[in-house]
N, C-alpha and C. Protein backbone atom coordinates (compact mmCIF):
# COMPACT_ATOMS: atom_id res chain seq x y z
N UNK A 1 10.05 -83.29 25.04
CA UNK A 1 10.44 -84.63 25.38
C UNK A 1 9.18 -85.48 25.57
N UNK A 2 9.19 -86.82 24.77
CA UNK A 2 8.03 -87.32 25.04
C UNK A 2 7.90 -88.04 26.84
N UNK A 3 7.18 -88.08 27.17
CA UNK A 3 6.64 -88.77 28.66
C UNK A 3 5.83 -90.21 28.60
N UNK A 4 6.64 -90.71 29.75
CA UNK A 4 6.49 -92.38 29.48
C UNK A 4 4.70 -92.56 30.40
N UNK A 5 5.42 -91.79 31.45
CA UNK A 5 4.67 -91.35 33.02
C UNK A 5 4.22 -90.18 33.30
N UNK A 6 3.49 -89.85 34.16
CA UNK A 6 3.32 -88.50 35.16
C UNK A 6 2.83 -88.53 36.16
N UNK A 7 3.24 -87.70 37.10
CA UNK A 7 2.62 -88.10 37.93
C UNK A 7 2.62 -87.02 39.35
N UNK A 8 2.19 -86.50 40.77
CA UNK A 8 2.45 -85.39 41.19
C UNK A 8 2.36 -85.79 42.59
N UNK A 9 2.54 -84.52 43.34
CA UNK A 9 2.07 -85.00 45.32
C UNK A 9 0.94 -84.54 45.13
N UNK A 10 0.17 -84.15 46.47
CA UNK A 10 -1.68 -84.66 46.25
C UNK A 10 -2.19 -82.68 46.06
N UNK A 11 -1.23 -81.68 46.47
CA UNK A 11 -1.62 -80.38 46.21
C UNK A 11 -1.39 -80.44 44.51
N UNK A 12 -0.79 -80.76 44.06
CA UNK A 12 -0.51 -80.65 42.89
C UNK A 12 0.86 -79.61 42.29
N UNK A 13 1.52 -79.38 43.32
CA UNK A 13 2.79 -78.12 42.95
C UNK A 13 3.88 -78.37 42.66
N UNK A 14 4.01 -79.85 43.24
CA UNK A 14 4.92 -80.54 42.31
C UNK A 14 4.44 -81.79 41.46
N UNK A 15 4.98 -81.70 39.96
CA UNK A 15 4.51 -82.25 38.83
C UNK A 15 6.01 -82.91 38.16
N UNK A 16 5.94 -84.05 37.86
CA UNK A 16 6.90 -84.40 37.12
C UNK A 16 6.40 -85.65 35.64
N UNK A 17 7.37 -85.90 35.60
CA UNK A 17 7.21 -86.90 34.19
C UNK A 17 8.54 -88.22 34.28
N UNK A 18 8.40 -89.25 34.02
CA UNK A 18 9.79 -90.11 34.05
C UNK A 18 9.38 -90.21 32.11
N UNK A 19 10.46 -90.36 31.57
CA UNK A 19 10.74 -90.26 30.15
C UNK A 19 10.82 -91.51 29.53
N UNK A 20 11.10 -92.65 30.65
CA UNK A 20 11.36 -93.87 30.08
C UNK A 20 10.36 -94.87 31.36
N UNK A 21 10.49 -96.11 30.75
CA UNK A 21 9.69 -97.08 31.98
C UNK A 21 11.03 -97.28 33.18
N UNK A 22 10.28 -97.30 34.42
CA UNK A 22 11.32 -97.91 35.31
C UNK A 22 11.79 -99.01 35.11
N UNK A 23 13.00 -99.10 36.13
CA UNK A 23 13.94 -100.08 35.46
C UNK A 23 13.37 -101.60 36.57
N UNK A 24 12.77 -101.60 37.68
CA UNK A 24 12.21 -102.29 38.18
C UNK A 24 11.44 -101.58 39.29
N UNK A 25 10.36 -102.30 40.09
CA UNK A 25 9.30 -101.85 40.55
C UNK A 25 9.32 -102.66 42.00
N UNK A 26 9.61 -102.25 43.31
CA UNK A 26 9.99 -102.97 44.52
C UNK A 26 8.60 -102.80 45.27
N UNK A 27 8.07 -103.58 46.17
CA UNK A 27 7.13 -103.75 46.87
C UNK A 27 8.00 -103.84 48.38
N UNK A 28 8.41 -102.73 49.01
CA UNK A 28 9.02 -103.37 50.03
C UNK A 28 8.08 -103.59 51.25
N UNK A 29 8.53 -104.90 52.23
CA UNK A 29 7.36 -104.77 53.19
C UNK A 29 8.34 -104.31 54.47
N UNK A 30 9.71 -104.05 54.64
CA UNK A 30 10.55 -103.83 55.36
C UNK A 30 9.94 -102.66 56.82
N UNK A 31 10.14 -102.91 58.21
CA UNK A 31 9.66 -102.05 59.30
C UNK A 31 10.18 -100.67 58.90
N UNK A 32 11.17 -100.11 58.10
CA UNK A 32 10.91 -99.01 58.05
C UNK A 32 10.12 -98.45 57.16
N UNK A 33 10.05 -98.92 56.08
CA UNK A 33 9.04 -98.40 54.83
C UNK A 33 7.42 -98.70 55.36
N UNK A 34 7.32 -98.88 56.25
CA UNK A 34 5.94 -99.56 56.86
C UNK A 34 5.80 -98.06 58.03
N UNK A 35 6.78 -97.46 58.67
CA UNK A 35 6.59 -96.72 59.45
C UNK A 35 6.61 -95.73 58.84
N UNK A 36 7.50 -95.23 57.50
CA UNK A 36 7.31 -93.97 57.13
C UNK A 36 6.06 -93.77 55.93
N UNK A 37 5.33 -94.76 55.56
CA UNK A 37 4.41 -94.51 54.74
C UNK A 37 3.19 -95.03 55.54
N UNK A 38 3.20 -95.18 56.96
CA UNK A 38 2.24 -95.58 58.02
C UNK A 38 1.48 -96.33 57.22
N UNK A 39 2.16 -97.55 56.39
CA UNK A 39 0.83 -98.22 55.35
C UNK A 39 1.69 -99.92 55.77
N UNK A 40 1.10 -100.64 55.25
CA UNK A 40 1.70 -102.35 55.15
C UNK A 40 3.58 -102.42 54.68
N UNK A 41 3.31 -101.62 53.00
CA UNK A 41 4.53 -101.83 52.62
C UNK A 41 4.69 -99.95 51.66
N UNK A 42 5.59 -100.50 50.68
CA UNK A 42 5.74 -99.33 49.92
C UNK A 42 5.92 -99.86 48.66
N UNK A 43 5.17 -99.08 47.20
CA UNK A 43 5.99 -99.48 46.05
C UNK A 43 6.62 -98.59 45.52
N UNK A 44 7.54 -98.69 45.05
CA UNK A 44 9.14 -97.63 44.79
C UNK A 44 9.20 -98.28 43.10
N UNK A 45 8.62 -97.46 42.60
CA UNK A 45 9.66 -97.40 40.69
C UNK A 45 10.63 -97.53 40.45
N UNK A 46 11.73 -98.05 40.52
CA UNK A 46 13.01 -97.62 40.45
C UNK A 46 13.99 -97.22 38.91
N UNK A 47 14.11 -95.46 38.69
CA UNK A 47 14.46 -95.43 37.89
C UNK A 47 15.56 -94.59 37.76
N UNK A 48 15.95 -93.97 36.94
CA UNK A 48 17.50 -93.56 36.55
C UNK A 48 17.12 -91.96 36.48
N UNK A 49 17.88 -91.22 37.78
CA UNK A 49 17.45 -89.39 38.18
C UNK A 49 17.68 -88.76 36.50
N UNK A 50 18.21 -89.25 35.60
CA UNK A 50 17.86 -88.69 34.18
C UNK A 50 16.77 -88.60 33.78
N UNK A 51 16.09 -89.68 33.74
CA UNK A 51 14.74 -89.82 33.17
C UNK A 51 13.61 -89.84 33.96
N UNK A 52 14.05 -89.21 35.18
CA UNK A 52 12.88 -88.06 35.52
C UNK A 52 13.39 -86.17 35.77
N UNK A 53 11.64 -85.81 34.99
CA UNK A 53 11.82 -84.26 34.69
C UNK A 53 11.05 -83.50 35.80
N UNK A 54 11.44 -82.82 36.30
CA UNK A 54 10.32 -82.06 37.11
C UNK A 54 9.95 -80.98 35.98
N UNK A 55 8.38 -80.78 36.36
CA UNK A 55 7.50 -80.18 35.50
C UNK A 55 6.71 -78.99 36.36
N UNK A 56 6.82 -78.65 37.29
CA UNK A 56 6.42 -77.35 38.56
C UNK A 56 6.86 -78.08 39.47
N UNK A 57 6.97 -76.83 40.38
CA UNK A 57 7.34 -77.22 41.65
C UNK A 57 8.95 -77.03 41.92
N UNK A 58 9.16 -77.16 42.92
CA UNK A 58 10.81 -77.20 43.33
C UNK A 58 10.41 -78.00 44.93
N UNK A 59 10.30 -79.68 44.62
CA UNK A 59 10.46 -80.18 45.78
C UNK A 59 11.70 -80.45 46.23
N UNK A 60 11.59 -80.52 48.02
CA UNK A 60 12.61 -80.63 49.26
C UNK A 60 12.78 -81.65 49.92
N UNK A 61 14.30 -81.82 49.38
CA UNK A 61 14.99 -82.93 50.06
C UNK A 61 15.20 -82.50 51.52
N UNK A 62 14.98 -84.01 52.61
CA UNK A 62 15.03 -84.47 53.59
C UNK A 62 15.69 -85.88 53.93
N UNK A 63 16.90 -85.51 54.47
CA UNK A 63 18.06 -86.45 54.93
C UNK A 63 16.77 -87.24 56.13
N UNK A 64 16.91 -88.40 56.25
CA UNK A 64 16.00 -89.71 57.26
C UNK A 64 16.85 -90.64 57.72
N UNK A 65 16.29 -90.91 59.11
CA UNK A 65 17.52 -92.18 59.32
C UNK A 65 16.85 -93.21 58.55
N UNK A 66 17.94 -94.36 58.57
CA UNK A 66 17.35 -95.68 58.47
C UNK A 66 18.00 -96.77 58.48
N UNK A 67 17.71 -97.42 58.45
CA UNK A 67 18.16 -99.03 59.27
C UNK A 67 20.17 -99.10 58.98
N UNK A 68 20.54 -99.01 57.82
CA UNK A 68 21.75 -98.75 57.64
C UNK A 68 22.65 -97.83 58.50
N UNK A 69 21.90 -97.02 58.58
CA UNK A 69 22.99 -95.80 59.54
C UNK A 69 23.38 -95.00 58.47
N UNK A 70 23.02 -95.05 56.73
CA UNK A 70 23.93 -94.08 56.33
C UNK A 70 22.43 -93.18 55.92
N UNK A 71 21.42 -92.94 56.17
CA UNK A 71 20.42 -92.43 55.96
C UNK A 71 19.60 -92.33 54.22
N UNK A 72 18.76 -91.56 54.48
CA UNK A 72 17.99 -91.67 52.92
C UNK A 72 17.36 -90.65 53.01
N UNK A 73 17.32 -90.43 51.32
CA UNK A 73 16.82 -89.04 51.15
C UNK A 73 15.58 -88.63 50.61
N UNK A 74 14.68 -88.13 50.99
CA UNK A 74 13.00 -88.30 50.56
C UNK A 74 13.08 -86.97 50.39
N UNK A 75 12.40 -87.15 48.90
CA UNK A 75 12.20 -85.43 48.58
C UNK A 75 10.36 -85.06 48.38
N UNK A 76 10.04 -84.62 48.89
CA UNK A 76 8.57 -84.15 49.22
C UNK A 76 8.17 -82.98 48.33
N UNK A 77 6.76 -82.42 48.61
CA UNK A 77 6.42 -81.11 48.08
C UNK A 77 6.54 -80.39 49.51
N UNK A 78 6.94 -79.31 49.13
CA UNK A 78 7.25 -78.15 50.17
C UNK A 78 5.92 -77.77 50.79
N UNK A 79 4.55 -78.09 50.10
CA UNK A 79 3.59 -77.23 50.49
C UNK A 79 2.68 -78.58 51.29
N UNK A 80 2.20 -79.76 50.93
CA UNK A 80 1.78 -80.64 51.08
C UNK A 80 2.19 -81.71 51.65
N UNK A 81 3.99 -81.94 51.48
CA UNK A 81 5.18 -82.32 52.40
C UNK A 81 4.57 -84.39 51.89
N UNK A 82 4.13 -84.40 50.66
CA UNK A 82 3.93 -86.07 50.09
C UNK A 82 4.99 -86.33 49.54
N UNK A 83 5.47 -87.55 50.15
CA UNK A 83 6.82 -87.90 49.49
C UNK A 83 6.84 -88.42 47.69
N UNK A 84 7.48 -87.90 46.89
CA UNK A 84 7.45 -87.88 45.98
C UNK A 84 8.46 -89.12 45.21
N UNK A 85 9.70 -88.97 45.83
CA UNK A 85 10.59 -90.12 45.61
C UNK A 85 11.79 -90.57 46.68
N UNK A 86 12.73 -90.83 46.71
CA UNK A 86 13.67 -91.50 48.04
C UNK A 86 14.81 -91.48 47.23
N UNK A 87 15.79 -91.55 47.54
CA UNK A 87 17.35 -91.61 46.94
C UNK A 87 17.90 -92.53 48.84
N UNK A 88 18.42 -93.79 47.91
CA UNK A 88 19.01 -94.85 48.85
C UNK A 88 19.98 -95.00 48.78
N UNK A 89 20.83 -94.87 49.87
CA UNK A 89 22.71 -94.95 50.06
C UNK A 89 22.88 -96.04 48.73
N UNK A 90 22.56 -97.45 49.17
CA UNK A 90 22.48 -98.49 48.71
C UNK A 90 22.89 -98.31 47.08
N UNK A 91 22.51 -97.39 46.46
CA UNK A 91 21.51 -97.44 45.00
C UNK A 91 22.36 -95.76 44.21
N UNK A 92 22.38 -95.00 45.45
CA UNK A 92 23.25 -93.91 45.12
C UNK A 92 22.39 -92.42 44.46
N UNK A 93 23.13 -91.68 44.32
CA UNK A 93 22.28 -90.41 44.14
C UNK A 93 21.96 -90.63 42.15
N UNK A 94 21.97 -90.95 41.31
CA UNK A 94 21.76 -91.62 39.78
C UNK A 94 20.69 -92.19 39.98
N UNK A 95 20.40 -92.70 40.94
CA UNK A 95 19.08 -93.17 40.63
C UNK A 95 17.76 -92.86 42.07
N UNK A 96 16.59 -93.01 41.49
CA UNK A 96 15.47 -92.35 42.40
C UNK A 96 14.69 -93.34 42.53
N UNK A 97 14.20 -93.61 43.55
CA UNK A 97 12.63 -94.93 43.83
C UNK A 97 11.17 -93.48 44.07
N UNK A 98 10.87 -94.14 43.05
CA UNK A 98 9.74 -92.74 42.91
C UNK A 98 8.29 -93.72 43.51
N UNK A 99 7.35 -93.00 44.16
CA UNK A 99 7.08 -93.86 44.69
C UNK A 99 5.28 -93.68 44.23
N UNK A 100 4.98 -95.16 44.11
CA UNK A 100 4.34 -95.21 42.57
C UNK A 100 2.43 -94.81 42.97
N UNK A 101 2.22 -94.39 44.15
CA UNK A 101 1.15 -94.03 44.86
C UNK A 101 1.04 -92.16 43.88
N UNK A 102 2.40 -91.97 43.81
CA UNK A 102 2.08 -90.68 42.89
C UNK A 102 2.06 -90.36 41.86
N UNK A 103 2.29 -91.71 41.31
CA UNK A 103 1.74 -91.37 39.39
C UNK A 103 0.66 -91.16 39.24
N UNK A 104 0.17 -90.50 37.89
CA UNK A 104 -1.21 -90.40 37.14
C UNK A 104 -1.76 -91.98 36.82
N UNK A 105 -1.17 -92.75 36.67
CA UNK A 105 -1.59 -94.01 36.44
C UNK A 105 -0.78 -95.36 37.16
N UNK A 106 -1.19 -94.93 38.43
CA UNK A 106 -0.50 -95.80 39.07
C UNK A 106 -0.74 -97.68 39.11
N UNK A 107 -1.39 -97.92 38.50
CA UNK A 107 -1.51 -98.76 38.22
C UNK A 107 -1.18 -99.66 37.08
N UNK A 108 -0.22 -98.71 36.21
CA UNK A 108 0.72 -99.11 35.33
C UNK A 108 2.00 -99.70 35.71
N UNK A 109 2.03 -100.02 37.07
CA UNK A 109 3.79 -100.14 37.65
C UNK A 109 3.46 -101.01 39.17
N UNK A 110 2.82 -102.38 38.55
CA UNK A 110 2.87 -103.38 39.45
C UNK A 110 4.29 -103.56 39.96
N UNK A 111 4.51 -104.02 41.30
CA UNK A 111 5.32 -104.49 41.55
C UNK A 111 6.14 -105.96 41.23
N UNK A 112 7.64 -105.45 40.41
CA UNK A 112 7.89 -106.93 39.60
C UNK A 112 8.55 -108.03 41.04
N UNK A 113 9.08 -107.25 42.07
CA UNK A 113 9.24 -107.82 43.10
C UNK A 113 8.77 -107.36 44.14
N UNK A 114 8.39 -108.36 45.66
CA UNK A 114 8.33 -107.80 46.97
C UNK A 114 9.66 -108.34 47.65
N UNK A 115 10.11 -107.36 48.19
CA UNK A 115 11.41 -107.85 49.28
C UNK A 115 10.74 -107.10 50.42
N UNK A 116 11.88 -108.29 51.75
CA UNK A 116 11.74 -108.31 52.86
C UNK A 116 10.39 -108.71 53.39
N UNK A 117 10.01 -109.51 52.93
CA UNK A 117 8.65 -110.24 53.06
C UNK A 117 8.81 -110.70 54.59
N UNK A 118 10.28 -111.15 55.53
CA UNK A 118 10.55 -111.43 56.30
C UNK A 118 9.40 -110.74 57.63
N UNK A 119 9.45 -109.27 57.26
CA UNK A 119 8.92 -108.45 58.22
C UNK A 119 7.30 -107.90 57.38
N UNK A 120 6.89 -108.68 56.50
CA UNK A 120 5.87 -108.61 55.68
C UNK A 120 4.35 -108.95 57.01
N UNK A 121 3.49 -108.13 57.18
CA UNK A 121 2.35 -108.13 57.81
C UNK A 121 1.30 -109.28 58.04
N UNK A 122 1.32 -110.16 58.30
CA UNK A 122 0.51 -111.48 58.45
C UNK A 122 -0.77 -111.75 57.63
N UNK A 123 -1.41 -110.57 57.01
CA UNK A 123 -2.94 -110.42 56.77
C UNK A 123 -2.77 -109.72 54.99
N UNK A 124 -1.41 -109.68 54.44
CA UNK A 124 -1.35 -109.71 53.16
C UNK A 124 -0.53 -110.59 52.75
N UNK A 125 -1.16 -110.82 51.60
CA UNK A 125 -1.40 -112.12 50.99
C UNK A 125 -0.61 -111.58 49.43
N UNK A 126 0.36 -112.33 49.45
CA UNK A 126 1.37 -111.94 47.79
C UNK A 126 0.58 -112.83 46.99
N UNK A 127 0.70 -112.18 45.67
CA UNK A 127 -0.04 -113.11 44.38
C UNK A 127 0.74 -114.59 44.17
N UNK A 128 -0.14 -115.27 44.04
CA UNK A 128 0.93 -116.64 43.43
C UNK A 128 1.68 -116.33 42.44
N UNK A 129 2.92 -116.69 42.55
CA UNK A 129 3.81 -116.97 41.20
C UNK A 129 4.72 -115.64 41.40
N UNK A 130 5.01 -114.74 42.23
CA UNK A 130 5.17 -113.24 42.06
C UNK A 130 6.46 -113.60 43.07
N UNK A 131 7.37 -112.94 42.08
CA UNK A 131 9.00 -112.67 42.74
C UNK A 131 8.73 -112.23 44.52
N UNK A 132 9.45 -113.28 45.09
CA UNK A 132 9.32 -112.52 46.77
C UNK A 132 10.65 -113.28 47.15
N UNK A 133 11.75 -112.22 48.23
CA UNK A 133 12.47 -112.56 48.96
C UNK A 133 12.23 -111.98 50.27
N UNK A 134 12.92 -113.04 51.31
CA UNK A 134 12.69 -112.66 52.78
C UNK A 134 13.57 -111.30 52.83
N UNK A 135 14.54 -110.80 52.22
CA UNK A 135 15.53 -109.56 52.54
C UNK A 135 15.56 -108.76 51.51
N UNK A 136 16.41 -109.03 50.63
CA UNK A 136 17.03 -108.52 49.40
C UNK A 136 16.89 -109.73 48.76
N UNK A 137 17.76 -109.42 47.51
CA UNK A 137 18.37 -109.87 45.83
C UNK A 137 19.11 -110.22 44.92
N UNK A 138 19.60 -110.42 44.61
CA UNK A 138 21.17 -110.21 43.48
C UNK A 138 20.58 -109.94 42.69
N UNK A 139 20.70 -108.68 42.13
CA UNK A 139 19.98 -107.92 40.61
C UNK A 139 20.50 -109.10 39.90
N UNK A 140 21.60 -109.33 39.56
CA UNK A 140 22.19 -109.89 38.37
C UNK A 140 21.67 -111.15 38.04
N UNK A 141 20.77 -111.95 39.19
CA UNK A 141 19.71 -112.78 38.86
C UNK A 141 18.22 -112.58 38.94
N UNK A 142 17.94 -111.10 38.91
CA UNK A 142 16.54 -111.40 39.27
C UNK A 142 16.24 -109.88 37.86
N UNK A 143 17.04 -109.13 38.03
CA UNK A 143 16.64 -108.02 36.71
C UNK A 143 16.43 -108.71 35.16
N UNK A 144 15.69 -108.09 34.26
CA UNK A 144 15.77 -108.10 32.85
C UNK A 144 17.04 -107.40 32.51
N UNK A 145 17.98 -108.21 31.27
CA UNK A 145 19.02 -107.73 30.90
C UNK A 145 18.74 -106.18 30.49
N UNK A 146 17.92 -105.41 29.80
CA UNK A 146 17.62 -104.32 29.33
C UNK A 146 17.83 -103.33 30.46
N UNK A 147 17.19 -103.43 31.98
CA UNK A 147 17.02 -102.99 33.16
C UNK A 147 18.48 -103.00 33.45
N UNK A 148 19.30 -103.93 33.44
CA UNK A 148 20.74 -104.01 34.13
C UNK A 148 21.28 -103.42 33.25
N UNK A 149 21.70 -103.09 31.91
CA UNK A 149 22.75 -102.72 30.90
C UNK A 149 21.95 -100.99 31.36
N UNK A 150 21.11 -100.38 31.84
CA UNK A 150 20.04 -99.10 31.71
C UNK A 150 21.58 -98.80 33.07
N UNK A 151 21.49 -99.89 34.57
CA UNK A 151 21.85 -99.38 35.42
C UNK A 151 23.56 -98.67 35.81
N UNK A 152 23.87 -100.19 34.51
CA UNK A 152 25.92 -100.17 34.08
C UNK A 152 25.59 -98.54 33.42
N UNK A 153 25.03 -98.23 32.83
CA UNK A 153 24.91 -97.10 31.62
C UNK A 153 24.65 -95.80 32.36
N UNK A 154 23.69 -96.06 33.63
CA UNK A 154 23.34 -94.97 34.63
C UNK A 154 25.09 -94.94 35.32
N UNK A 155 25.39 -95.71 35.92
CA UNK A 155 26.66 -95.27 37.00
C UNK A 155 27.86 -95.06 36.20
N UNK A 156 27.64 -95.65 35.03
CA UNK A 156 29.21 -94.81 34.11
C UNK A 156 29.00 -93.36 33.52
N UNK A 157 27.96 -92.79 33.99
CA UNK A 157 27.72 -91.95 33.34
C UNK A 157 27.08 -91.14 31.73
N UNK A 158 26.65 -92.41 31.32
CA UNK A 158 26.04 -92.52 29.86
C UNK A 158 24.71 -92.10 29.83
């Protein structure tokens, strides 16, 4: 299968590949993504659990609270325990926010939006011109049609 991406946690034991580009790229600055990556914000890939392969490794899912009450699921390396990707009530188990600090080229997967800028850190500074909401979104105005027909196609099962 050809590979779009690659990318691993920092021991290297888990290795994967996404097959296609993500379907959008979130910058969240939200208080919980700020506490569990003890960093400003987080950027999350967001793509379709098909088109990513694990390539070594057998990383472990971990149920987390979070602000919802219905929790989230961060799957790590067992040995090194770096979160690798998240599965969000919100978004459903079809799709994964892989989180883009662990690609091989992470710098291929700017963030096309920042949300929750609301709770966004005083001392970073968003690019001019760059998608930002104080909370959330309505995909259906802010995605590329290609990205939305990927997501109808992910939850029907295609």
């Amino acid at each position: 299968m050809t590979h779009a991406a690659t990318g691993r946690c920092t021991c290297g034991e888990v290795r994967f590949a996404l097959t296609d580009r993500p379907l959008y790229t979130h910058c969240c600055h939200c208080t919980s993504c700020q506490r569990e990556t003890g960093s400003a914000f987080v950027l999350n890939a967001l793509i379709e659990r098909k088109r990513v392969e694990v390539l070594a490794g057998v990383p472990q899912d971990t149920l987390t609270p979070s602000d919802s009450g219905n929790g989230q699921i961060i799957t790590r390396c067992k040995t090194c325990h770096v979160a690798v990707w998240s599965v969000y009530s919100g978004f459903g188990p079809r799709f994964l926010f892989v989180r883009v600090g662990t690609m091989d080229e992470s710098s291929a997967f700017p963030p096309d939006v920042h949300i929750y800028t609301c709770s966004k850190l005083p001392w970073v500074v968003l690019p001019e011109g760059v998608q930002s909401f104080d909370r959330f979104y309505r995909r259906s105005e802010v995605w590329p049609e290609e990205s939305q027909a990927r997501r109808e196609a992910a939850l029907a099962g295609t």
